[in-house]
Protein backbone atom coordinates (compact mmCIF):
# COMPACT_ATOMS: atom_id res chain seq x y z
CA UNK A 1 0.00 0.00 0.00
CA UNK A 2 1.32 3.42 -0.82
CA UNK A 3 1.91 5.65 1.99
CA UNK A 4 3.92 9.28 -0.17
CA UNK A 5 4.36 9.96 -3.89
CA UNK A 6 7.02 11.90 -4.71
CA UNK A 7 8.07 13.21 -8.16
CA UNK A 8 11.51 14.69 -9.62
CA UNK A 9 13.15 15.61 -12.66
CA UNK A 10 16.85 14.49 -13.92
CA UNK A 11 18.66 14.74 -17.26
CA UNK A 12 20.66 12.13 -18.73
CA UNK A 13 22.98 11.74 -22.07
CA UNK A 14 19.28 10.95 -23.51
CA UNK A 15 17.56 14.11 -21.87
CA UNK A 16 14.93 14.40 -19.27
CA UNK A 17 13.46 11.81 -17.22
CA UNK A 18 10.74 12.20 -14.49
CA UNK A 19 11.20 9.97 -11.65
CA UNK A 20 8.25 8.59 -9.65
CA UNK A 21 8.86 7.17 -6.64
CA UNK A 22 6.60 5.91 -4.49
CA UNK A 23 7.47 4.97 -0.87
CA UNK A 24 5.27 1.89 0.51
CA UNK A 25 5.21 -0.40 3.36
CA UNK A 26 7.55 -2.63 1.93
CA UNK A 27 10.35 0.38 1.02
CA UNK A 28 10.61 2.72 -1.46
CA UNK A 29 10.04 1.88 -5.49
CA UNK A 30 11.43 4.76 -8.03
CA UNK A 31 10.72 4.58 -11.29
CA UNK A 32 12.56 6.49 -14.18
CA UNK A 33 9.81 7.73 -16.74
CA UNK A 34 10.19 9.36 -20.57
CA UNK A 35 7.26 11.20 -21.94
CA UNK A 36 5.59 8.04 -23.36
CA UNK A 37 5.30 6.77 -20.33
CA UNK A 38 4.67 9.12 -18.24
CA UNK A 39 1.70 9.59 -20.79
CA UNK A 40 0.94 5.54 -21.00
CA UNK A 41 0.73 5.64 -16.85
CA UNK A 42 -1.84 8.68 -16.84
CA UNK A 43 -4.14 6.57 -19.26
CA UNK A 44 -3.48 3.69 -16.79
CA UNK A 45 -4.83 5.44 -14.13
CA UNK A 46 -7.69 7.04 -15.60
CA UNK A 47 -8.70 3.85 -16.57
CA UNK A 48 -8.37 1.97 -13.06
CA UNK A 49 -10.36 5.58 -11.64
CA UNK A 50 -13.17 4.83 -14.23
CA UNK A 51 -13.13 0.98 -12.93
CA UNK A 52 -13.45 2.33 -9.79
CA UNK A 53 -15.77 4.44 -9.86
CA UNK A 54 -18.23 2.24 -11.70
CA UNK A 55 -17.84 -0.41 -8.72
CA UNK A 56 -19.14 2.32 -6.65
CA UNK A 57 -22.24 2.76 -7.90
């Protein structure tokens, strides 16, 4: 289960690259994200909010 979200910027011999990293009760995961998928994870989650939200009702 997540417990913080934190989000960062570095640049690389390829360019920029957001980092994610998400700090759980198991330890901290990062994750190094280019525009695709940093794009390809917002879809993700919009999806999983939708799914969500229809179990709701």
């Amino acid at each position: 289960m997540p417990t913080e979200f934190h989000v960062g910027t570095v640049r690389d011999e390829k360019g920029h690259l957001g980092i994610l990293s998400i700090q759980t009760t198991q330890g901290r995961l990062d994750v190094a994200l280019d525009r695709q998928a940093a794009d390809a994870i917002v879809k993700a989650v919009e999806a999983i909010r939708s799914k969500l939200e229809s179990a709701d009702t």
